[in-house]
Protein backbone atom coordinates (compact mmCIF):
# COMPACT_ATOMS: atom_id res chain seq x y z
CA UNK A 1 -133.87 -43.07 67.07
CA UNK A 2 -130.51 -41.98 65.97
CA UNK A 3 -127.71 -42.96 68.57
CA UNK A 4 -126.15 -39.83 69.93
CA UNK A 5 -122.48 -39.69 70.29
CA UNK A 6 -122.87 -40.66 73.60
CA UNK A 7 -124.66 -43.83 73.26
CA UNK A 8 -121.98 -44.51 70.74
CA UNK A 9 -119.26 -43.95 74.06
CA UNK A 10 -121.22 -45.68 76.47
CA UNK A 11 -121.85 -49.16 73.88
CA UNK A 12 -117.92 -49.00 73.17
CA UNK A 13 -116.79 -48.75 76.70
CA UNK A 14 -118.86 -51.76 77.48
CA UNK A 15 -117.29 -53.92 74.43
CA UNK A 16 -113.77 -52.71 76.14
CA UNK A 17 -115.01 -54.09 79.63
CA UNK A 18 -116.20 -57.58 77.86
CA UNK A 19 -112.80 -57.21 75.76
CA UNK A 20 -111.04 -56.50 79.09
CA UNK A 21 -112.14 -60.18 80.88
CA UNK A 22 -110.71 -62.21 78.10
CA UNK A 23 -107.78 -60.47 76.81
CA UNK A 24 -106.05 -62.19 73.70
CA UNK A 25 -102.99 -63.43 75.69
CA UNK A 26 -105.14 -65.82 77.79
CA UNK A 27 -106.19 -69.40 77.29
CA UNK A 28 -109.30 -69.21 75.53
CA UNK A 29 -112.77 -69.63 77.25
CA UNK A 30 -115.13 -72.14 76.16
CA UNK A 31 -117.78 -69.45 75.67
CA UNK A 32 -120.71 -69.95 72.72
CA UNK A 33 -122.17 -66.91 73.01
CA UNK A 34 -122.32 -63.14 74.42
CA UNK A 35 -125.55 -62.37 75.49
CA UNK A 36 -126.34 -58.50 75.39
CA UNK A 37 -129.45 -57.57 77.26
CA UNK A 38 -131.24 -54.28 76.78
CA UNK A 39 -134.05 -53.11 78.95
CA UNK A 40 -136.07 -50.38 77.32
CA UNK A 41 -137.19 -49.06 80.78
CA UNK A 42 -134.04 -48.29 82.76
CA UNK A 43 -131.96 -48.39 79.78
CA UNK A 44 -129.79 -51.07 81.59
CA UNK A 45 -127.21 -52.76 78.74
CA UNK A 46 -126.05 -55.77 80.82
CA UNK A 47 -124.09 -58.70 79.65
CA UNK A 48 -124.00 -62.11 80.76
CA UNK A 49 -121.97 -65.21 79.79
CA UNK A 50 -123.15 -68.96 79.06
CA UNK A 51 -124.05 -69.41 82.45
CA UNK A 52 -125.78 -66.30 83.22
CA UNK A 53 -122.85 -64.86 84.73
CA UNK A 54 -123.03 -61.10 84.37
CA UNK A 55 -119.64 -59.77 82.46
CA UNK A 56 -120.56 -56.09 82.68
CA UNK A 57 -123.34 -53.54 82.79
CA UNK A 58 -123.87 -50.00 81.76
CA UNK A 59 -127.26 -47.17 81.88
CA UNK A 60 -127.49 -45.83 78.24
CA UNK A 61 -128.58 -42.63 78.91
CA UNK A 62 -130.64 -42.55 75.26
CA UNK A 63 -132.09 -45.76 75.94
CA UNK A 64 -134.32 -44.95 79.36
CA UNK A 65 -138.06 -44.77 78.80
CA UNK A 66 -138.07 -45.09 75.02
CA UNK A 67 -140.80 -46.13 74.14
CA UNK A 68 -140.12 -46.34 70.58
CA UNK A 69 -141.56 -49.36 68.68
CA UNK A 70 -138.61 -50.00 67.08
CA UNK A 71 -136.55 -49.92 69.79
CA UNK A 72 -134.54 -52.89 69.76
CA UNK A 73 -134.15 -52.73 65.79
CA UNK A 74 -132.54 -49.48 67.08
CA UNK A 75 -130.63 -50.55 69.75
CA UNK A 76 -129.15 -54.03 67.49
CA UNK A 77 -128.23 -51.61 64.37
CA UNK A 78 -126.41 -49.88 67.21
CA UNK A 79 -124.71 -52.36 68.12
CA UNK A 80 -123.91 -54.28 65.76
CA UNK A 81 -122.07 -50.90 63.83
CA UNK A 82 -119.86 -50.38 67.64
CA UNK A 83 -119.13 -54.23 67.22
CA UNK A 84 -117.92 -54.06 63.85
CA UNK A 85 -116.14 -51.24 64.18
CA UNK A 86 -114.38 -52.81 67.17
CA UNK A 87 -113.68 -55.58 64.90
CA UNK A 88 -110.24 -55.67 65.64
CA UNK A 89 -110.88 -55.66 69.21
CA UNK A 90 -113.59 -58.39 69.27
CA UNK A 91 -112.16 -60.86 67.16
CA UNK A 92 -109.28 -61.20 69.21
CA UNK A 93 -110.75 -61.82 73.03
CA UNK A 94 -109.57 -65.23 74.49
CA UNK A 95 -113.22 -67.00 73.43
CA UNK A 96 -112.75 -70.51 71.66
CA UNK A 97 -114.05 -69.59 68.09
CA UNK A 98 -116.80 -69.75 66.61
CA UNK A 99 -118.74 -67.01 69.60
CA UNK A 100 -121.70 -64.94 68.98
CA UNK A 101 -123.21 -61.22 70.40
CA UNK A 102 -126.13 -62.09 70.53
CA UNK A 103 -129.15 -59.32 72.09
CA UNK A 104 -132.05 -60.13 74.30
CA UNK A 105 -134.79 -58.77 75.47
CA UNK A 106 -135.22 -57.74 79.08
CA UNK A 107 -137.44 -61.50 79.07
CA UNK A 108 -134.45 -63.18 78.22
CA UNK A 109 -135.42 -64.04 74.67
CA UNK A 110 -133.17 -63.84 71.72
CA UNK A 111 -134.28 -60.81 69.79
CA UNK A 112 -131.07 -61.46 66.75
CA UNK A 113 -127.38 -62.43 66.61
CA UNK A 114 -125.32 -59.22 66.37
CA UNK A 115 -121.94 -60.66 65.84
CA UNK A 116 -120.26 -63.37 64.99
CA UNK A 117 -116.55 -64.45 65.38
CA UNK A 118 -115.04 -67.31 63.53
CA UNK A 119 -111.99 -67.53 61.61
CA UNK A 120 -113.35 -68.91 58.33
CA UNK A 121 -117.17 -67.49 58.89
CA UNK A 122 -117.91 -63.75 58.33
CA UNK A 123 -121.69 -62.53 58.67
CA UNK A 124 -123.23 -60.53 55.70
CA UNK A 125 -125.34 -57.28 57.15
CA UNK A 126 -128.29 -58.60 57.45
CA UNK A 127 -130.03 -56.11 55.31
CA UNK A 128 -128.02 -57.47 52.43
CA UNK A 129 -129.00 -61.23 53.44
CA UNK A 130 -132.95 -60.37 54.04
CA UNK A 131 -134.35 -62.42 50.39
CA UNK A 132 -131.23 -64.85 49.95
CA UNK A 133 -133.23 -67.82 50.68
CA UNK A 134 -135.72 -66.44 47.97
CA UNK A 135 -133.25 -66.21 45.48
CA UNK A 136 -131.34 -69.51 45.84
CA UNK A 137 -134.65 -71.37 45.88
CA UNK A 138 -135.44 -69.15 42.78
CA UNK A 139 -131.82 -70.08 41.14
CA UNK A 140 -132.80 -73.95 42.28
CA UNK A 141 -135.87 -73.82 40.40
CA UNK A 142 -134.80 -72.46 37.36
CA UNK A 143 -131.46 -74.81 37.17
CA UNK A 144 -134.33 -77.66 37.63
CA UNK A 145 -135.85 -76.86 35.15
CA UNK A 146 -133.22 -76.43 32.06
């Protein structure tokens, strides 16, 4: 499932509307994490704070009825690219750093962490991260060893 361009609309808009509730020239919000929440059903993005308190909520269009078994590999590769390309955007909201995107499932359970913001932290793709444990207990090993 490739996101049309107007998934791509409908996913920025609703970073602009969690962008929009802590602009940058507020005190900053003792926030830990975003939590994005996909259903696959109604297509329903919602997003809640901490406390469960819902920041915003948009029907992706794309997203309704797919029953794709990949869906929310999908639907985080989505976005994760609208989050980073909102970089700008995102890293300045008026959250106490560090603050995760992080997507659920329509159960509530943490599927991945999309995001992160942190002024001395930045987050590899993931992709690019997948063996890294692998290979630094590989290098550990072999350093061991000699």
């Amino acid at each position: 499932m490739k996101a049309t361009e107007q998934t791509l609309q409908q996913v920025e808009r609703a970073i602009r509307k969690i962008a929009e509730k802590f602009p940058g020239n507020e005190e900053a919000s003792m926030l830990t994490d975003i939590h994005i929440r996909v259903t696959q059903e109604s297509g329903e993005l919602m997003v809640f704070d901490d406390e469960e308190k819902e920041i915003t909520r948009c029907i992706v269009e794309q997203w309704i009825d797919n029953k794709d078994s990949q869906f929310y590999k999908e639907v985080g590769a989505t976005l994760r690219a609208v989050l980073t390309k909102m970089k700008e955007t995102v890293d300045q909201m008026s959250i106490m750093k560090p603050y995760s995107f992080v997507l659920e499932d329509d159960d509530h359970e943490t599927l991945e962490e999309l995001y992160l913001v942190d002024d001395d932290i930045a987050i590899i793709d993931q992709e690019l991260m997948a063996d890294l444990d692998k290979d630094l207990d590989a290098f550990l090993d072999k350093l061991l060893k000699e």
